[in-house]
C-alpha atoms as a PDB file:
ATOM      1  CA  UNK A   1      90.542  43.856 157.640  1.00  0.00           C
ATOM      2  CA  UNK A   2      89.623  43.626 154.178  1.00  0.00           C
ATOM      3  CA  UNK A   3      91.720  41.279 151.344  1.00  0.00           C
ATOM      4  CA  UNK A   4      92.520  41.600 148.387  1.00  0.00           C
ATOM      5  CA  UNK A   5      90.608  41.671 145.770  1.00  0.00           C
ATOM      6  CA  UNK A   6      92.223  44.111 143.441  1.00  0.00           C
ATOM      7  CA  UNK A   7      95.095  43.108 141.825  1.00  0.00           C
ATOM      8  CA  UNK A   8      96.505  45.534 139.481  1.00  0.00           C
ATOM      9  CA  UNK A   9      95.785  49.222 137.654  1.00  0.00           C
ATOM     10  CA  UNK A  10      96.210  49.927 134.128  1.00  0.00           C
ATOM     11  CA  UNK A  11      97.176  52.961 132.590  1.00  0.00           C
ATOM     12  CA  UNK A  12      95.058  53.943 129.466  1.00  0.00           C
ATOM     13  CA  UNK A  13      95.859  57.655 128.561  1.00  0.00           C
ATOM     14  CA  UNK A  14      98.389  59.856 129.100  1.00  0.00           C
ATOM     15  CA  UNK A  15      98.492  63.376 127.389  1.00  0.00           C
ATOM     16  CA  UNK A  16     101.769  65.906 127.684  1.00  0.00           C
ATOM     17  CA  UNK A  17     100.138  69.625 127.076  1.00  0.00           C
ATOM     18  CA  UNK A  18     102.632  72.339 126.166  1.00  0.00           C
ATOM     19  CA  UNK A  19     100.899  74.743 128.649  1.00  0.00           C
ATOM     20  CA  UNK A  20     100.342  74.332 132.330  1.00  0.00           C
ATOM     21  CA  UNK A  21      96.692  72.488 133.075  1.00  0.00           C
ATOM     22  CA  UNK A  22      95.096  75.247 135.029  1.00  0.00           C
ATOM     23  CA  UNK A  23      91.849  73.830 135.191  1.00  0.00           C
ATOM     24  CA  UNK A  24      89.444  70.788 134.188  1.00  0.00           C
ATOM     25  CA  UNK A  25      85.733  70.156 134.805  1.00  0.00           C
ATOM     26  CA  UNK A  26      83.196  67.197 133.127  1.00  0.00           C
ATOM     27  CA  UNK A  27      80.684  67.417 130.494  1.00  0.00           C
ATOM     28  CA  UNK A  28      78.316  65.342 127.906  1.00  0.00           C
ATOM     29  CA  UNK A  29      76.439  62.629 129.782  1.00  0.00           C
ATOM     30  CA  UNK A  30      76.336  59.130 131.020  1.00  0.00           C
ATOM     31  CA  UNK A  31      76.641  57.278 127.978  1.00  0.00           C
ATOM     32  CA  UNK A  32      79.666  59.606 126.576  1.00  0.00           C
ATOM     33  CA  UNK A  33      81.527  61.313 129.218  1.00  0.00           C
ATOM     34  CA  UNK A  34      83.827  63.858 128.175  1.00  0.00           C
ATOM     35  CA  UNK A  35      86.831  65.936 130.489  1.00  0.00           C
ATOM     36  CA  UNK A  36      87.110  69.917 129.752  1.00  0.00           C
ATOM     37  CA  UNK A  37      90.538  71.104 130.437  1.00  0.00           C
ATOM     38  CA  UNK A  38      92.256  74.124 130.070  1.00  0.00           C
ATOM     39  CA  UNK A  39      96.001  75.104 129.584  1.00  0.00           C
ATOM     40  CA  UNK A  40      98.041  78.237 129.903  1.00  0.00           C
ATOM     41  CA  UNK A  41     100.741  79.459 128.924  1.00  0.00           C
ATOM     42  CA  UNK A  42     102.113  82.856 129.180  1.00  0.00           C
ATOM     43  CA  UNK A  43      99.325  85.157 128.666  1.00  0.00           C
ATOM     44  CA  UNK A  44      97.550  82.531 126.394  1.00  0.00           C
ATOM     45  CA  UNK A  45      94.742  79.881 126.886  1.00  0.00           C
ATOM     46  CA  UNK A  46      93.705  77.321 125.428  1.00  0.00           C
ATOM     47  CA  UNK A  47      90.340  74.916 125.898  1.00  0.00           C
ATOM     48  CA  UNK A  48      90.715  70.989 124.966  1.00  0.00           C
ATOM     49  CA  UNK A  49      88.017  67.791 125.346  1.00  0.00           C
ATOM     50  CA  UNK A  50      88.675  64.534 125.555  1.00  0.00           C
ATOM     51  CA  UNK A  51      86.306  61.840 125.049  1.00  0.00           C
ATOM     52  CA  UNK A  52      86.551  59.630 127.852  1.00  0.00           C
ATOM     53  CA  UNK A  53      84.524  56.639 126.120  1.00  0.00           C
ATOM     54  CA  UNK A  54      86.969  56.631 123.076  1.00  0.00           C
ATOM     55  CA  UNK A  55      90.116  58.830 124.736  1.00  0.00           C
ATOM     56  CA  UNK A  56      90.156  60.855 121.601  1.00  0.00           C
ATOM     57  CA  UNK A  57      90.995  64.858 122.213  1.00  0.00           C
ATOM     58  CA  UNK A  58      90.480  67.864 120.318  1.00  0.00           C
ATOM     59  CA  UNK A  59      91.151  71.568 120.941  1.00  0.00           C
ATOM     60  CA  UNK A  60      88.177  73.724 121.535  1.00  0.00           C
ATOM     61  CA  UNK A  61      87.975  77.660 120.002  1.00  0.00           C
ATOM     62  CA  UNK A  62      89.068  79.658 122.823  1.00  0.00           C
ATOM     63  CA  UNK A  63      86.646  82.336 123.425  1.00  0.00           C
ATOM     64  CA  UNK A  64      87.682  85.516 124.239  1.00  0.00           C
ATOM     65  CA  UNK A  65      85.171  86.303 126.972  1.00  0.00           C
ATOM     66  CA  UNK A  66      86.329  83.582 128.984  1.00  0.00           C
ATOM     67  CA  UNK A  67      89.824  84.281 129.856  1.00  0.00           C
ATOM     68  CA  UNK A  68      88.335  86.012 133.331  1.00  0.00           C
ATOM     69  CA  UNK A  69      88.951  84.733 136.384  1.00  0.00           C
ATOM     70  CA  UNK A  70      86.247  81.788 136.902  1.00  0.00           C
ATOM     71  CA  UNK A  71      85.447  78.151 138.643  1.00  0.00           C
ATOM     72  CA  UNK A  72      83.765  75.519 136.864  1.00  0.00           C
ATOM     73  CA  UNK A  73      80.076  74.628 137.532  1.00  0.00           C
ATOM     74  CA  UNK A  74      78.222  72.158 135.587  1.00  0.00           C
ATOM     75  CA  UNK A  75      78.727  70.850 132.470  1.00  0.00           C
ATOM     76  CA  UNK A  76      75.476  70.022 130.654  1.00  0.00           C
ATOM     77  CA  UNK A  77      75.515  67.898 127.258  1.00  0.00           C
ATOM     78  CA  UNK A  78      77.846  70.408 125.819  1.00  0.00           C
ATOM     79  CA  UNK A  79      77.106  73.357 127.559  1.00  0.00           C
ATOM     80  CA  UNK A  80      79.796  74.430 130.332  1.00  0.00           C
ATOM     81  CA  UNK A  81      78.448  76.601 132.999  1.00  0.00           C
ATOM     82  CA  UNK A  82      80.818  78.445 134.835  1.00  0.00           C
ATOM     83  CA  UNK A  83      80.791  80.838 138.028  1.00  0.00           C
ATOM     84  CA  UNK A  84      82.795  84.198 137.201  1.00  0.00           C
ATOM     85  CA  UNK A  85      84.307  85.939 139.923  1.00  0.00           C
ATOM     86  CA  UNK A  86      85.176  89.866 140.957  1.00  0.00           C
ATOM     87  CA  UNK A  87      88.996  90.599 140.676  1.00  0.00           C
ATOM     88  CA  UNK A  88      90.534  92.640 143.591  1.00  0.00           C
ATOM     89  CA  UNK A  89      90.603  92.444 147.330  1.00  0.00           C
ATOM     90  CA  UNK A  90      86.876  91.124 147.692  1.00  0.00           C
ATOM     91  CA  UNK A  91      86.532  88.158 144.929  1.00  0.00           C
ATOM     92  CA  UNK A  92      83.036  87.048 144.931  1.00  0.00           C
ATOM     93  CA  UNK A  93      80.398  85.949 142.000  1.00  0.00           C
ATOM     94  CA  UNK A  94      79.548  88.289 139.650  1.00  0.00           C
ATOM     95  CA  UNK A  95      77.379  86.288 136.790  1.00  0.00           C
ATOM     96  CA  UNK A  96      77.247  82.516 135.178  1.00  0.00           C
ATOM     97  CA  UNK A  97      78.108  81.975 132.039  1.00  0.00           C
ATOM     98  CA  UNK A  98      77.310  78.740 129.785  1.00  0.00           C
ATOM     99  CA  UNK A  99      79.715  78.210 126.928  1.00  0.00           C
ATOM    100  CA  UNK A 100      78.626  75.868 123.924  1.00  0.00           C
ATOM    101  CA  UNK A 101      81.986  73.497 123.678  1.00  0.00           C
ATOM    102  CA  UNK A 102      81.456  72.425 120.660  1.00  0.00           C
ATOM    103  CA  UNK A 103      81.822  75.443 118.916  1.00  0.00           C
ATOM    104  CA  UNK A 104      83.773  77.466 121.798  1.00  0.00           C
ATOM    105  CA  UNK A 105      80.993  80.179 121.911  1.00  0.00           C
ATOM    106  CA  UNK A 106      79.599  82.138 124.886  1.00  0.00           C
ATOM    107  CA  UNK A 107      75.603  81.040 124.905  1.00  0.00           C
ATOM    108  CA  UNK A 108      74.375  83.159 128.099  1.00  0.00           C
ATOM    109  CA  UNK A 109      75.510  85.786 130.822  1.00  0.00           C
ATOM    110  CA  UNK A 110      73.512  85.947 133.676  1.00  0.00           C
ATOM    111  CA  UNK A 111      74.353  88.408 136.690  1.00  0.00           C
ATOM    112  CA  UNK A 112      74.392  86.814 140.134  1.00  0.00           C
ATOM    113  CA  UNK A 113      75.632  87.481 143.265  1.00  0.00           C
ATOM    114  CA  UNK A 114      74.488  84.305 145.443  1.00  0.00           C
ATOM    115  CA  UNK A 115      72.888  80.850 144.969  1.00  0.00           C
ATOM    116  CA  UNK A 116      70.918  78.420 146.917  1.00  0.00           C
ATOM    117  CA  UNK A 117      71.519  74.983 145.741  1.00  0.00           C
ATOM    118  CA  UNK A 118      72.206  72.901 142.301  1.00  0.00           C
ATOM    119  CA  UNK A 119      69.318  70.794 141.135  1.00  0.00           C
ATOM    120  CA  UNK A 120      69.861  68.631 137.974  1.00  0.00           C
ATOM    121  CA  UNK A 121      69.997  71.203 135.362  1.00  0.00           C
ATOM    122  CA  UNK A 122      69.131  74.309 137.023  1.00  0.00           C
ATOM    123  CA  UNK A 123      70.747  76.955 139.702  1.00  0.00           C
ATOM    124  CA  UNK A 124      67.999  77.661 142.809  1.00  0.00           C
ATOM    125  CA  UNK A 125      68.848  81.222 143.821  1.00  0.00           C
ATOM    126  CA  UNK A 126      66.577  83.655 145.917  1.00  0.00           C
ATOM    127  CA  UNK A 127      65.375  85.397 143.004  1.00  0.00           C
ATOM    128  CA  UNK A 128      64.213  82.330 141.543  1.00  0.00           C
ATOM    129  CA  UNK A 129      65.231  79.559 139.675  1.00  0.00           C
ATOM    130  CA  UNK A 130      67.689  79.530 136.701  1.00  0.00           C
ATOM    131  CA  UNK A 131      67.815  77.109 133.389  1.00  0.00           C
ATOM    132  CA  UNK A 132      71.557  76.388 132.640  1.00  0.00           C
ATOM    133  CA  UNK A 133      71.003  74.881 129.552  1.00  0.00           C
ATOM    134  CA  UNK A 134      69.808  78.807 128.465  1.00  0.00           C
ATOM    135  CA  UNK A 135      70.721  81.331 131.597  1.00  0.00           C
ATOM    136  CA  UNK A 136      67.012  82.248 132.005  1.00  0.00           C
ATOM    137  CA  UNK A 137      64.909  82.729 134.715  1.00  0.00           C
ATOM    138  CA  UNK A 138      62.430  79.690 135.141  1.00  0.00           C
ATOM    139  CA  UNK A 139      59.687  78.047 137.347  1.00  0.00           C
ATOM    140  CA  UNK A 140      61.912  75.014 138.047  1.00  0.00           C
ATOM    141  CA  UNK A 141      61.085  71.424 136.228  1.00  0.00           C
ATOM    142  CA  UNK A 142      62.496  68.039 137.206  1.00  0.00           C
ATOM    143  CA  UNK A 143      63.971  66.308 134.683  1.00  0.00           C
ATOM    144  CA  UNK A 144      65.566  62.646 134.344  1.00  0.00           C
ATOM    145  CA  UNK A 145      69.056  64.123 132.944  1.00  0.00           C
ATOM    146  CA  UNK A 146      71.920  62.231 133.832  1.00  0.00           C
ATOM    147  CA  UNK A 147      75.324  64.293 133.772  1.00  0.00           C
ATOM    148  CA  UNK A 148      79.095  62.933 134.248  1.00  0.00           C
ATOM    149  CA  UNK A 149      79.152  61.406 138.066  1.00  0.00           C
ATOM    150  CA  UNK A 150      82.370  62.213 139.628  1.00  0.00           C
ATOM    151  CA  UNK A 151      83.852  61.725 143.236  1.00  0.00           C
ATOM    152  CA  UNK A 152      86.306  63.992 144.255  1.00  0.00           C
ATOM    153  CA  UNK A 153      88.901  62.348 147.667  1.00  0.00           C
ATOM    154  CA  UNK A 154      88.324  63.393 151.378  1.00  0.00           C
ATOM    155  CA  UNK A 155      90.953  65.955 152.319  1.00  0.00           C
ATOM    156  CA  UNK A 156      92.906  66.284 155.249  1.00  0.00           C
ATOM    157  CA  UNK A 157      94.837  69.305 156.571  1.00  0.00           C
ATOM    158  CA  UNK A 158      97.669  69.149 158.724  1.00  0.00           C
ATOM    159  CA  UNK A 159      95.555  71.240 161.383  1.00  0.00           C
ATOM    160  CA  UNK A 160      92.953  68.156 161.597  1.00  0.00           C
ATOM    161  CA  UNK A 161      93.049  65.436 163.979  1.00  0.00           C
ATOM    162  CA  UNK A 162      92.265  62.887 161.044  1.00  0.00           C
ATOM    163  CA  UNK A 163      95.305  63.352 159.262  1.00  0.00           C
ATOM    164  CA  UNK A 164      97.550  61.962 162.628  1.00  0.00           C
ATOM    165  CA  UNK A 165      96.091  58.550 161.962  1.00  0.00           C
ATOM    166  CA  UNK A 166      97.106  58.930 157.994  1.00  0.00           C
ATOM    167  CA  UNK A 167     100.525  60.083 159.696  1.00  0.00           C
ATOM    168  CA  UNK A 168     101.230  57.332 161.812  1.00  0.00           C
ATOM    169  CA  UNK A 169      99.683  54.699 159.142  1.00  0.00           C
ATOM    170  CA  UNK A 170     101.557  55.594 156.620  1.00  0.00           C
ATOM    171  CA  UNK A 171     105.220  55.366 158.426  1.00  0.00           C
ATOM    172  CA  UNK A 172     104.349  51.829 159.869  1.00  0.00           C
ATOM    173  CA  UNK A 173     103.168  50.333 156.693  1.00  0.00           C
ATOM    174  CA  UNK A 174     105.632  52.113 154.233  1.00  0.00           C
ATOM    175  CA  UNK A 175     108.337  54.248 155.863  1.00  0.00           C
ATOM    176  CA  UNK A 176     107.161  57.421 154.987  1.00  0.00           C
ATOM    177  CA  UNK A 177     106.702  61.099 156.927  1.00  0.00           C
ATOM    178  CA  UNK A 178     103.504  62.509 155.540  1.00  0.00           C
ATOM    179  CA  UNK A 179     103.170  66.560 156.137  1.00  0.00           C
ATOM    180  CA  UNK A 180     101.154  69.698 155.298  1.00  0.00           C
ATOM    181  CA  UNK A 181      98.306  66.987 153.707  1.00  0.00           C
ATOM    182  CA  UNK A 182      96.035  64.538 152.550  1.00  0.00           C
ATOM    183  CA  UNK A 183      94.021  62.771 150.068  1.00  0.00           C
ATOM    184  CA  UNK A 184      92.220  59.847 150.429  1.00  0.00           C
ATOM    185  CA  UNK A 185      89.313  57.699 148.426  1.00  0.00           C
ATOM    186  CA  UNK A 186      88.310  54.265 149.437  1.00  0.00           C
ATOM    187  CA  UNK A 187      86.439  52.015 146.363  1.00  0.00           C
ATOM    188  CA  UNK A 188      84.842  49.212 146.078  1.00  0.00           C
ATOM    189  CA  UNK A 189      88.346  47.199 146.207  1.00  0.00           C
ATOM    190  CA  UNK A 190      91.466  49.910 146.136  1.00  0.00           C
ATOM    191  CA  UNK A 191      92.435  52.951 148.169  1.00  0.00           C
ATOM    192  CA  UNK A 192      93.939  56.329 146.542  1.00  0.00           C
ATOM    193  CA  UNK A 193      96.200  58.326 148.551  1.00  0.00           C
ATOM    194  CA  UNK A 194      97.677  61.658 147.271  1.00  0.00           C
ATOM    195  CA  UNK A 195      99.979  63.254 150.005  1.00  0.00           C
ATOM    196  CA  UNK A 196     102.653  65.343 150.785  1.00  0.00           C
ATOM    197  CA  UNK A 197     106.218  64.666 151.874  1.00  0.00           C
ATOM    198  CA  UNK A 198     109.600  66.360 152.501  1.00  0.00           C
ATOM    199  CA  UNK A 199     112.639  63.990 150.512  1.00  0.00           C
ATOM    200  CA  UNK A 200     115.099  66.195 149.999  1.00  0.00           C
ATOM    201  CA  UNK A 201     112.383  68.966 148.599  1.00  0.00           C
ATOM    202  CA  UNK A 202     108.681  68.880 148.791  1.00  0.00           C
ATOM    203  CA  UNK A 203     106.948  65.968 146.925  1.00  0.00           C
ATOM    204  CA  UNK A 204     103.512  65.316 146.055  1.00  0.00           C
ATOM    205  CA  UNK A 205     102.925  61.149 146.182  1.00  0.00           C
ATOM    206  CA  UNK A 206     100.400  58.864 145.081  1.00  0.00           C
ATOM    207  CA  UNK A 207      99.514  55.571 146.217  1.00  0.00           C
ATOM    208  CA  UNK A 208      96.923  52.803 145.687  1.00  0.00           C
ATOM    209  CA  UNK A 209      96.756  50.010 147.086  1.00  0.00           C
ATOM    210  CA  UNK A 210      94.813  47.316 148.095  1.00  0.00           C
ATOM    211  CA  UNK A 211      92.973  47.431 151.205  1.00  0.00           C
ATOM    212  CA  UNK A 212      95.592  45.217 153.771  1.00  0.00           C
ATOM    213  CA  UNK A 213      97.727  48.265 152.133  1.00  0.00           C
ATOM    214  CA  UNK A 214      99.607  46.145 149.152  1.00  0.00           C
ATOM    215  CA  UNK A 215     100.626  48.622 146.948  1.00  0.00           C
ATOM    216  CA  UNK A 216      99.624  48.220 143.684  1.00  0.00           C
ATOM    217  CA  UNK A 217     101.050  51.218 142.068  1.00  0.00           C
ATOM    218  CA  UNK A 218     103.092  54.508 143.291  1.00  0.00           C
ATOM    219  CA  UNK A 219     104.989  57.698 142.211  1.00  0.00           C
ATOM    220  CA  UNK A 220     105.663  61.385 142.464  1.00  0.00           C
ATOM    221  CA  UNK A 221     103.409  63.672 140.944  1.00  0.00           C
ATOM    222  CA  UNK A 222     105.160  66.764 141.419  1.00  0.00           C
ATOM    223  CA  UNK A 223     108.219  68.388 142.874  1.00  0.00           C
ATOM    224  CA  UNK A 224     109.022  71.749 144.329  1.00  0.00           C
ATOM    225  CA  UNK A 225     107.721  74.556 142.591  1.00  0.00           C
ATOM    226  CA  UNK A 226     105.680  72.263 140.197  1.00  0.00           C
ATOM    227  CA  UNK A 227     103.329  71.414 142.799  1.00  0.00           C
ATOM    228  CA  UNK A 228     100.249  72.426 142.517  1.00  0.00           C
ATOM    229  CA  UNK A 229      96.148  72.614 143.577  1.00  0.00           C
ATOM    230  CA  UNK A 230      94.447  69.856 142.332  1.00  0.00           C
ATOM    231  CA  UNK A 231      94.421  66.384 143.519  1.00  0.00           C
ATOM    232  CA  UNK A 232      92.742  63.319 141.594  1.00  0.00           C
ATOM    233  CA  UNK A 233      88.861  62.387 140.686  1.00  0.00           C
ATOM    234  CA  UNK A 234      87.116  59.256 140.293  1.00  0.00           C
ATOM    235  CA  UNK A 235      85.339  59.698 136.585  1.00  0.00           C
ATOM    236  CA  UNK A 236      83.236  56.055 135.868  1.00  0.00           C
ATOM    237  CA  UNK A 237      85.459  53.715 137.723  1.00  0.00           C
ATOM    238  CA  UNK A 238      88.235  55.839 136.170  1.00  0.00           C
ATOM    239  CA  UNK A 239      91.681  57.861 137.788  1.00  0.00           C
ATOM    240  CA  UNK A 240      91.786  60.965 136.265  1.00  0.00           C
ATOM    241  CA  UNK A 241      94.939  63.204 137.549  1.00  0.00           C
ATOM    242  CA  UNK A 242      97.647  65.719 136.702  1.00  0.00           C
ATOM    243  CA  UNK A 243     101.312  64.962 136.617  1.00  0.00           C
ATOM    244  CA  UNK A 244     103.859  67.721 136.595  1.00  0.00           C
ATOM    245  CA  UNK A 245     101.167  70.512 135.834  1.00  0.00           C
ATOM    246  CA  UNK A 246     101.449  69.427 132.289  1.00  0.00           C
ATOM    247  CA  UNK A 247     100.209  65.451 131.992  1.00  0.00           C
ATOM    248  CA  UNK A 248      97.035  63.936 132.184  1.00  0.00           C
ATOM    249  CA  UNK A 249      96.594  60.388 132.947  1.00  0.00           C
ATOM    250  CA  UNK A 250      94.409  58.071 133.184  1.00  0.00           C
ATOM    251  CA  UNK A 251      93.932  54.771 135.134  1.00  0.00           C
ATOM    252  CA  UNK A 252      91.055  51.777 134.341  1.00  0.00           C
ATOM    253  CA  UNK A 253      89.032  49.914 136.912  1.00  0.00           C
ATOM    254  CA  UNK A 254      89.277  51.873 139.396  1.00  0.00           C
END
């Protein structure tokens, strides 16, 4: 077994949004990383970037063509590609769409059903191969653009034989009853556990710790109806998650 050789976690942004954080994606570039996210509430939504280099935010121009039902992409400098789906009984992928996000505008529409693969900055479908910097149809052209790296955690369902280990792990080393699911990350020096468990309601945990399992920080995330779908990312040796639907946080040295 592994010691320690992480020692603590510190907290360097934390953001309450009035609506519910319904989605969030990553954009810019290496050297400037930036997080997309967008809120609703009620019938209203709203688009927001935060600059993960300086943690400064700003609201983005909603555009009215985006408030569709859609799943984030790519993003690319400031271009945000996105995958817009059918409504109805048989969702499926309809077009892409790139938005600029610096001025909240729609760029392209292109239709598609299907795709192949994602290479750097283009979309390799069987009609050929697209450009999502501009939508269009292009032989396809290596480049040496480097986008936003994230890593998102292994999952585990309570159907898979992986999560028993997790299970039986987790109620030797700290006394708790995981159910319905898992999380997990492992870094260079730290382990990230997001999990379910039943206290008196349904509560969404996390956990990191070292790797002999010292916890070096813990808490709920959500409770009852206020859990949701997404579970944390790794951003540049950074924690990015959602608290309560409405708070982002983020944790250093990851």
């Amino acid at each position: 077994m592994r010691g320690i050789r992480g020692t603590k976690v510190e907290k360097i942004y934390t953001h309450t949004f009035s609506g519910n954080i319904w989605s969030t994606g990553y954009f810019g570039d290496t050297k400037q990383p930036k997080c997309w996210i967008e809120t609703r509430e009620g019938d209203g939504c709203q688009w927001h970037q935060l600059d993960l280099s300086t943690l400064s935010s700003q609201e983005i121009p909603f555009p009215k063509e985006a408030n569709k039902p859609k799943s984030w992409l790519i993003g690319i400098q400031n271009i945000a590609v996105f995958l817009c789906l059918h409504t109805g009984k048989n969702p499926g992928i309809e077009a892409i769409e790139g938005y600029d996000l610096d001025k909240g505008q729609r760029v392209y529409r292109t239709e598609l059903t299907n795709w192949i693969s994602l290479e750097g900055t283009y979309l390799r479908t069987s009609k050929g191969d697209i450009n999502l910097e501009t939508g269009v149809y292009e032989p396809f052209q290596p480049g040496d653009w480097q986008g936003v790296t994230f890593e998102s955690p292994q999952h585990f369902e309570e159907s898979q034989p992986g999560l028993e280990a997790f299970q039986t792990l987790f109620k030797q080393k700290f006394g708790e009853t995981i159910a319905k699911g898992l999380d997990y990350w492992e870094g260079a020096d730290k382990l990230i556990f997001s999990y379910y468990l039943y206290d008196n309601g349904w509560k969404n945990r996390l956990r990191i710790c070292s790797f002999d399992f010292q916890t070096m920080h813990e808490e709920t995330l959500t409770e009852g109806e206020k859990i949701g779908f997404q579970t944390f990312q790794i951003v540049h040796r950074h924690l990015v998650y959602i608290r309560d639907k409405h708070e982002l946080v983020i944790y250093a040295h990851i």
